[in-house]
N, C-alpha and C. Protein backbone atom coordinates (compact mmCIF):
# COMPACT_ATOMS: atom_id res chain seq x y z
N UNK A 1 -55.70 2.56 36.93
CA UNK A 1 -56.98 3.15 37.24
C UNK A 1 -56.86 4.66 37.35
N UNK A 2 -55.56 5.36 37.83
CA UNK A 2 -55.46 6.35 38.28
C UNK A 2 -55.76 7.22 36.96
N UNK A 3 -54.83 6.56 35.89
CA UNK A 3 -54.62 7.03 34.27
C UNK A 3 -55.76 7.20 33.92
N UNK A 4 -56.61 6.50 33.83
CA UNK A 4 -57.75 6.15 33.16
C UNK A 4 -58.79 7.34 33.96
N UNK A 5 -58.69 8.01 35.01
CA UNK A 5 -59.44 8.97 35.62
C UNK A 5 -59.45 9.93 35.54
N UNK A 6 -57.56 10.16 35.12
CA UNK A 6 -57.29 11.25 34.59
C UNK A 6 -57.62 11.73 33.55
N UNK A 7 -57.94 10.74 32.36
CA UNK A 7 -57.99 11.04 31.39
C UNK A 7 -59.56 11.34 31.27
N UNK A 8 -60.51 11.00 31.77
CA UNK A 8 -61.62 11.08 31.77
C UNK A 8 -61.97 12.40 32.30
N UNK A 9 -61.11 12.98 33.31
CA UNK A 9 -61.73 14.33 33.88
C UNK A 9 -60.88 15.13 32.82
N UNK A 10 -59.74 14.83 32.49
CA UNK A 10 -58.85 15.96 31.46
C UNK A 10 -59.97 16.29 30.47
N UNK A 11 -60.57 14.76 29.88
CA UNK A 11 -61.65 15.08 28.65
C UNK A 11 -62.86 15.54 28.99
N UNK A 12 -63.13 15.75 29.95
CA UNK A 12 -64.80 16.41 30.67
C UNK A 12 -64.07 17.98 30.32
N UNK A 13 -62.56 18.22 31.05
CA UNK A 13 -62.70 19.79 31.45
C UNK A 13 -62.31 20.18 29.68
N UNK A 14 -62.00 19.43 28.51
CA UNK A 14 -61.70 19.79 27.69
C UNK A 14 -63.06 20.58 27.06
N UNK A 15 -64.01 19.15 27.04
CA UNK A 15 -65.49 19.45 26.40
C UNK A 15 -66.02 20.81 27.44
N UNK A 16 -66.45 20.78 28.03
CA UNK A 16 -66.55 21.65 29.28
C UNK A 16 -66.02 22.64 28.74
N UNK A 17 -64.80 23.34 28.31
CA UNK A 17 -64.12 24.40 27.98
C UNK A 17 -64.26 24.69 26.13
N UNK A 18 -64.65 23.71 25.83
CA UNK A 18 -65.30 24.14 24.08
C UNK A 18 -66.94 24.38 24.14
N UNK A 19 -67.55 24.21 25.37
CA UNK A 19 -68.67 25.08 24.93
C UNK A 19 -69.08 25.88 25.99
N UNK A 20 -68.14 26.14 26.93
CA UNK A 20 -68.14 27.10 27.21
C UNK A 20 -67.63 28.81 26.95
N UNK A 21 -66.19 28.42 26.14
CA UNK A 21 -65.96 29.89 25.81
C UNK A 21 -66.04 30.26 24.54
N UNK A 22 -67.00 29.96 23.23
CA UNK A 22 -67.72 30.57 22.73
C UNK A 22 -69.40 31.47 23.00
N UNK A 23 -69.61 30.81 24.33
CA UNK A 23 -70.62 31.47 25.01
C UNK A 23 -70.10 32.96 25.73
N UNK A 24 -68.67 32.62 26.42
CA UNK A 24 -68.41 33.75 26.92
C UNK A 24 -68.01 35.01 25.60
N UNK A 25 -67.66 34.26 24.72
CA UNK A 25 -66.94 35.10 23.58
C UNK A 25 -67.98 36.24 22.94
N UNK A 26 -69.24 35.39 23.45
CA UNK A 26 -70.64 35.69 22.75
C UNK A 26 -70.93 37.16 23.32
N UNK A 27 -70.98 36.99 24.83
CA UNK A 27 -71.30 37.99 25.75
C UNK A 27 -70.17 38.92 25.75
N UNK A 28 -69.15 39.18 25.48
CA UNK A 28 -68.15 40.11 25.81
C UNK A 28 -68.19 40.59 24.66
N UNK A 29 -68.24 40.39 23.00
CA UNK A 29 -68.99 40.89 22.17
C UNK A 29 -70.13 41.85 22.06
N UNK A 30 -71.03 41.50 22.85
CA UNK A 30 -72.36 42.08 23.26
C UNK A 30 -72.08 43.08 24.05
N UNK A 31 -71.11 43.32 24.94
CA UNK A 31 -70.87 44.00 26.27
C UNK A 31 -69.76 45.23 26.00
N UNK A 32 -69.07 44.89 24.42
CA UNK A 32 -68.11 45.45 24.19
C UNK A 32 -68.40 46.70 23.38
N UNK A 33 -68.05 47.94 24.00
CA UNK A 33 -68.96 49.24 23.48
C UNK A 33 -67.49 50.49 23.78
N UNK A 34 -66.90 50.32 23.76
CA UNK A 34 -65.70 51.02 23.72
C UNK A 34 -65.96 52.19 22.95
N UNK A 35 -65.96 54.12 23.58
CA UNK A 35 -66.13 55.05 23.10
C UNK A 35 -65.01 55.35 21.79
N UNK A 36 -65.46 55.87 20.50
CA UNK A 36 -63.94 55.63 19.71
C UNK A 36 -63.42 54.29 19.07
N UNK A 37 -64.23 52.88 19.25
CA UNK A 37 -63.92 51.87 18.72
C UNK A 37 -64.91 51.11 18.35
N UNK A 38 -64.90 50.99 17.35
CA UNK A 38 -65.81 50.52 16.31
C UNK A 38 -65.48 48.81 15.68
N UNK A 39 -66.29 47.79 16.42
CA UNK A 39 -65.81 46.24 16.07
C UNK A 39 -66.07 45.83 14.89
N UNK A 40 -65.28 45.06 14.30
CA UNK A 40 -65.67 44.77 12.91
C UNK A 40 -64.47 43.06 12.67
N UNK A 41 -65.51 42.01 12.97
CA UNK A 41 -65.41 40.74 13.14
C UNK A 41 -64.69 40.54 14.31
N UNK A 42 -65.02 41.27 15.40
CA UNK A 42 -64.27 41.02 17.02
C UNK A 42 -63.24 41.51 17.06
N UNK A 43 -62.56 42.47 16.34
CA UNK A 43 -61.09 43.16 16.16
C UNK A 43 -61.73 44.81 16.33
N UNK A 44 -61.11 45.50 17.10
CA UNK A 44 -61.05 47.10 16.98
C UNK A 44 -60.55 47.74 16.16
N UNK A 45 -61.85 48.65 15.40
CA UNK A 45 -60.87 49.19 13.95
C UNK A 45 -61.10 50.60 14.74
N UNK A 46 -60.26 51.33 15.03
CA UNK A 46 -59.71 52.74 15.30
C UNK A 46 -59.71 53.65 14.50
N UNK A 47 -59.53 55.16 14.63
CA UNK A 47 -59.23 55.82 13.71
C UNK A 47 -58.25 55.77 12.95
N UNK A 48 -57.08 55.40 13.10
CA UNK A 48 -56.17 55.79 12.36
C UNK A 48 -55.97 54.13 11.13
N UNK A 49 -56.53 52.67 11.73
CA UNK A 49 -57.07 51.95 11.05
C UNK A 49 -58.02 51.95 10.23
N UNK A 50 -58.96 52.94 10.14
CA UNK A 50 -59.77 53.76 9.25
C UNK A 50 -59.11 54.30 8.26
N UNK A 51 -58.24 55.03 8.48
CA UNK A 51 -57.75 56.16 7.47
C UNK A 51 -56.29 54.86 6.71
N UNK A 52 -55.71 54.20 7.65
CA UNK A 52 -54.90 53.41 7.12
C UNK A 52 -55.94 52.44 5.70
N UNK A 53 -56.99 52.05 5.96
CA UNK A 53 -57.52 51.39 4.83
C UNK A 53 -58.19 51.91 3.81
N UNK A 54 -58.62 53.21 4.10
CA UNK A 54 -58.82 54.19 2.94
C UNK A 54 -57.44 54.47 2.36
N UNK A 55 -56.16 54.88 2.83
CA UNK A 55 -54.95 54.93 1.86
C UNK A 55 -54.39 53.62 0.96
N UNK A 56 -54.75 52.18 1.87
CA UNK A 56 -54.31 51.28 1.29
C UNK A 56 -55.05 50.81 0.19
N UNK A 57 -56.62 51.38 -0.12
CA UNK A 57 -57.73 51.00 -1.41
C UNK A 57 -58.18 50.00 -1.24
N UNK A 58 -58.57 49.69 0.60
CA UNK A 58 -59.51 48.69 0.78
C UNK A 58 -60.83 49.92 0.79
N UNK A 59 -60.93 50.55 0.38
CA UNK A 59 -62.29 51.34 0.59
C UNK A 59 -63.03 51.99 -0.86
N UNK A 60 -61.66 51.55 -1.80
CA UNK A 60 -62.32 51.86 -3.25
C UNK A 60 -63.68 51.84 -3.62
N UNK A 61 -64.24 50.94 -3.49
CA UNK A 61 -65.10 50.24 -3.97
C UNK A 61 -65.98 51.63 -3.36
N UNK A 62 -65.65 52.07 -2.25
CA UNK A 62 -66.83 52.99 -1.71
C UNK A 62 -66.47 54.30 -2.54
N UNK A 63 -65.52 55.09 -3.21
CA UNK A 63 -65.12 56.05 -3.90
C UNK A 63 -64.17 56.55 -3.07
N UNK A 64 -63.72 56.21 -2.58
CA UNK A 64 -62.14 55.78 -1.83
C UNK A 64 -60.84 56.19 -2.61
N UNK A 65 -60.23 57.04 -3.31
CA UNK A 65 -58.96 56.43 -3.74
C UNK A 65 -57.57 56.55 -2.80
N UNK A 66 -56.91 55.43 -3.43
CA UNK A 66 -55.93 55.16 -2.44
C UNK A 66 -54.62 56.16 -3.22
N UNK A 67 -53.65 55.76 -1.88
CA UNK A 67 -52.38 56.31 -2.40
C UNK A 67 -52.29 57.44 -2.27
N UNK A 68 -51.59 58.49 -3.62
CA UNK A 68 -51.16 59.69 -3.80
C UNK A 68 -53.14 60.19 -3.88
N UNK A 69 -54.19 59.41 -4.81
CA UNK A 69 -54.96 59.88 -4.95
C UNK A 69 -56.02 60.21 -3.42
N UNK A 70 -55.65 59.25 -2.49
CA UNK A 70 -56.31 59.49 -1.38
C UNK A 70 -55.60 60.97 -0.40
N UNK A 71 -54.03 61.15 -0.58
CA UNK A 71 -53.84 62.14 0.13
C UNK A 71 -54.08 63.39 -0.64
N UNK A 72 -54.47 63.25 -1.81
CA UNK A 72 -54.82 64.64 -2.70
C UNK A 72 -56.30 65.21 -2.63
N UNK A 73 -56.79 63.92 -2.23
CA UNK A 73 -58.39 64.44 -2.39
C UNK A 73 -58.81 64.93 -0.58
N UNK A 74 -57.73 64.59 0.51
CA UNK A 74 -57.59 64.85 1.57
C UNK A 74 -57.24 66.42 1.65
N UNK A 75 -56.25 66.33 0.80
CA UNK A 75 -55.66 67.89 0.56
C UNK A 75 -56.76 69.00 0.22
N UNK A 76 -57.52 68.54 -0.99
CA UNK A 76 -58.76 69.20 -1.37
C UNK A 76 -60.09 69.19 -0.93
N UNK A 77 -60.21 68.46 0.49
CA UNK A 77 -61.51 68.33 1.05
C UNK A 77 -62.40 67.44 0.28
N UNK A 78 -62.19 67.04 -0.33
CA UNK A 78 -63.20 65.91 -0.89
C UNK A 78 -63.33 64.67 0.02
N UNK A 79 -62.54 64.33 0.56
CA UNK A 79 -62.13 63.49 2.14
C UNK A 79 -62.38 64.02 3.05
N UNK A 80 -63.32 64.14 4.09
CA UNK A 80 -63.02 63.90 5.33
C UNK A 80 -63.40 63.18 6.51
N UNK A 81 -63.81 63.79 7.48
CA UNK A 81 -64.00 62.51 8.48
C UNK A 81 -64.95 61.55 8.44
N UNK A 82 -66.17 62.40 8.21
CA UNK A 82 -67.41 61.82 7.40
C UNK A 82 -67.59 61.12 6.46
N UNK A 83 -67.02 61.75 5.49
CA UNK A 83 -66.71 61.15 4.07
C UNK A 83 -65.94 59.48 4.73
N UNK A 84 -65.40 59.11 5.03
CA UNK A 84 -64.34 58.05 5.51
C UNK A 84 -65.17 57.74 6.36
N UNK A 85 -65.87 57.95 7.20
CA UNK A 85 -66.86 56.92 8.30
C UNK A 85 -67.94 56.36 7.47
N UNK A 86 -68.45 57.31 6.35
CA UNK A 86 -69.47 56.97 5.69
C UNK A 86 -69.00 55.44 4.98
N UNK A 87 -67.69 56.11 4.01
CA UNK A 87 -67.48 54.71 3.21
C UNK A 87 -66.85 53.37 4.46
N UNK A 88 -66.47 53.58 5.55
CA UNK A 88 -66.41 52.40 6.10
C UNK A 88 -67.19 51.92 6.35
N UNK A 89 -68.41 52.36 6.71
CA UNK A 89 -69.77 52.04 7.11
C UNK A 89 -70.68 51.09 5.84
N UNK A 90 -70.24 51.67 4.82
CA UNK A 90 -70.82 51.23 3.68
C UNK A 90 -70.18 50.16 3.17
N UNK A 91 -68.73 49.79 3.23
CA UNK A 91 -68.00 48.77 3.18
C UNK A 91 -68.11 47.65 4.41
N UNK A 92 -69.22 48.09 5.46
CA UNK A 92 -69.30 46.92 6.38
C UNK A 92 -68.05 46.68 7.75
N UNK A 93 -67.34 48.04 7.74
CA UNK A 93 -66.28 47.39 8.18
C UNK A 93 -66.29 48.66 9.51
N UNK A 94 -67.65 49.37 9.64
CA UNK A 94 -67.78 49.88 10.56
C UNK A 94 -69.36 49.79 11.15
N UNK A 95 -70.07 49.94 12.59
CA UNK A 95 -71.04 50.03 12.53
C UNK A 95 -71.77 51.24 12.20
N UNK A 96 -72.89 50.95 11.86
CA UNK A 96 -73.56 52.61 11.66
C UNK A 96 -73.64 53.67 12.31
N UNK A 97 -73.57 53.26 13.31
CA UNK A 97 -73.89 54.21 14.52
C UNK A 97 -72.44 55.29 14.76
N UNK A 98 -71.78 54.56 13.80
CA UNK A 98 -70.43 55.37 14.20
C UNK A 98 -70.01 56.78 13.33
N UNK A 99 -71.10 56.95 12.91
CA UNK A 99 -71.23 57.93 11.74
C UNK A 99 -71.80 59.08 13.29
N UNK A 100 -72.26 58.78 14.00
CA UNK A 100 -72.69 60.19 15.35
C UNK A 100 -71.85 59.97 16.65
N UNK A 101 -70.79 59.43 16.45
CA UNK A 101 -69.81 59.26 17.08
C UNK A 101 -68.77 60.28 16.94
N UNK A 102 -69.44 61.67 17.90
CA UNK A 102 -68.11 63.13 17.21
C UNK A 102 -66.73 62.61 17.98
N UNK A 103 -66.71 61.82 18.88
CA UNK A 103 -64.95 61.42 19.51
C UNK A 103 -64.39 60.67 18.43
N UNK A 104 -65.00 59.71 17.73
CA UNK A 104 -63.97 58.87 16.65
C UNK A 104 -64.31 60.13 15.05
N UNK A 105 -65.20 60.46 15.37
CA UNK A 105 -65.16 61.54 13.90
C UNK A 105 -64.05 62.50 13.82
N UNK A 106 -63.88 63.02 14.94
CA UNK A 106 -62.53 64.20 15.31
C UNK A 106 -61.23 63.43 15.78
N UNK A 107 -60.97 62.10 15.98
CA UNK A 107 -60.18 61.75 16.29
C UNK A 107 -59.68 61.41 14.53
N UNK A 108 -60.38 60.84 14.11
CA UNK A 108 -60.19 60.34 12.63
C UNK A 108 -60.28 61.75 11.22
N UNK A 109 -60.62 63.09 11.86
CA UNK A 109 -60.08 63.88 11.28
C UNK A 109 -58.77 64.61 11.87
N UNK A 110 -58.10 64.46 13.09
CA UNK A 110 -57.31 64.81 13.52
C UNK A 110 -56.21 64.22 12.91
N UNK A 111 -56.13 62.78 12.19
CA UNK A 111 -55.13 62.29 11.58
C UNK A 111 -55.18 62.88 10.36
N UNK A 112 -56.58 62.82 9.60
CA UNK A 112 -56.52 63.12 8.53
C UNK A 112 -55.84 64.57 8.36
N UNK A 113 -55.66 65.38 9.37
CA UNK A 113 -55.10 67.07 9.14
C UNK A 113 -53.61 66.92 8.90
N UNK A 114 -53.05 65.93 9.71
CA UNK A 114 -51.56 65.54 9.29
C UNK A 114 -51.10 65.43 7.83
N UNK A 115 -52.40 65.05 7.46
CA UNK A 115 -52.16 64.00 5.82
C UNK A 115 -52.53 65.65 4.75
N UNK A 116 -52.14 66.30 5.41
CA UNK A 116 -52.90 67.64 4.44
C UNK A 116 -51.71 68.85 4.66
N UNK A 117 -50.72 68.15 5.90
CA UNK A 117 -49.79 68.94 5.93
C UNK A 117 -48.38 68.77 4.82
N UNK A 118 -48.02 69.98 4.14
CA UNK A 118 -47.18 69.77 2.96
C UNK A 118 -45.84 69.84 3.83
């Protein structure tokens, strides 16, 4: 009898705990506003995760080039912080709002100045 009680409350707190913490997952999502961090599918994409996926030519598609061509056009100002918030934004992989965000704009040109040093 004892077994059989156990198992019945183990399986209440199981169910109990599958619909409950996609509800909480829901709200801490909602709640999650971090100055400088920009969510993109519940993961924090940062500045320097920004600039890492513009070099790697996940951002092509936006006029992005990667590689030698991304640190050249960095070199020549055709890149910068803007330019790179814009195309993340446009690739979905930032929110919009993060385009008037001057702490992740200067944080994400502060890397980019490294990338310009010979």
């Amino acid at each position: 009898m004892k077994i059989k009680s156990l198992f019945v409350t183990g399986l209440s707190c199981l169910t109990l705990g599958g619909l409950v913490a996609p509800a909480l997952a829901s709200d801490i999502a909602k709640t999650s506003s971090t100055p400088g961090l920009e969510y993109w599918h519940g993961r924090s994409l940062g500045p320097q995760q920004l600039v890492d996926l513009g070099r790697q030519g996940f951002l092509n598609a936006q006029g992005i080039p990667s590689n030698l061509g991304f640190s050249t056009s960095v070199k020549s100002g055709k890149i910068n912080s803007q330019v790179l918030v814009k195309a993340g934004i446009d690739a979905g992989r930032l929110s919009p709002n993060t385009i008037n965000n001057s702490t992740y704009l200067s944080q994400v040109q502060s890397i980019l100045s490294y990338l310009d040093v010979d």
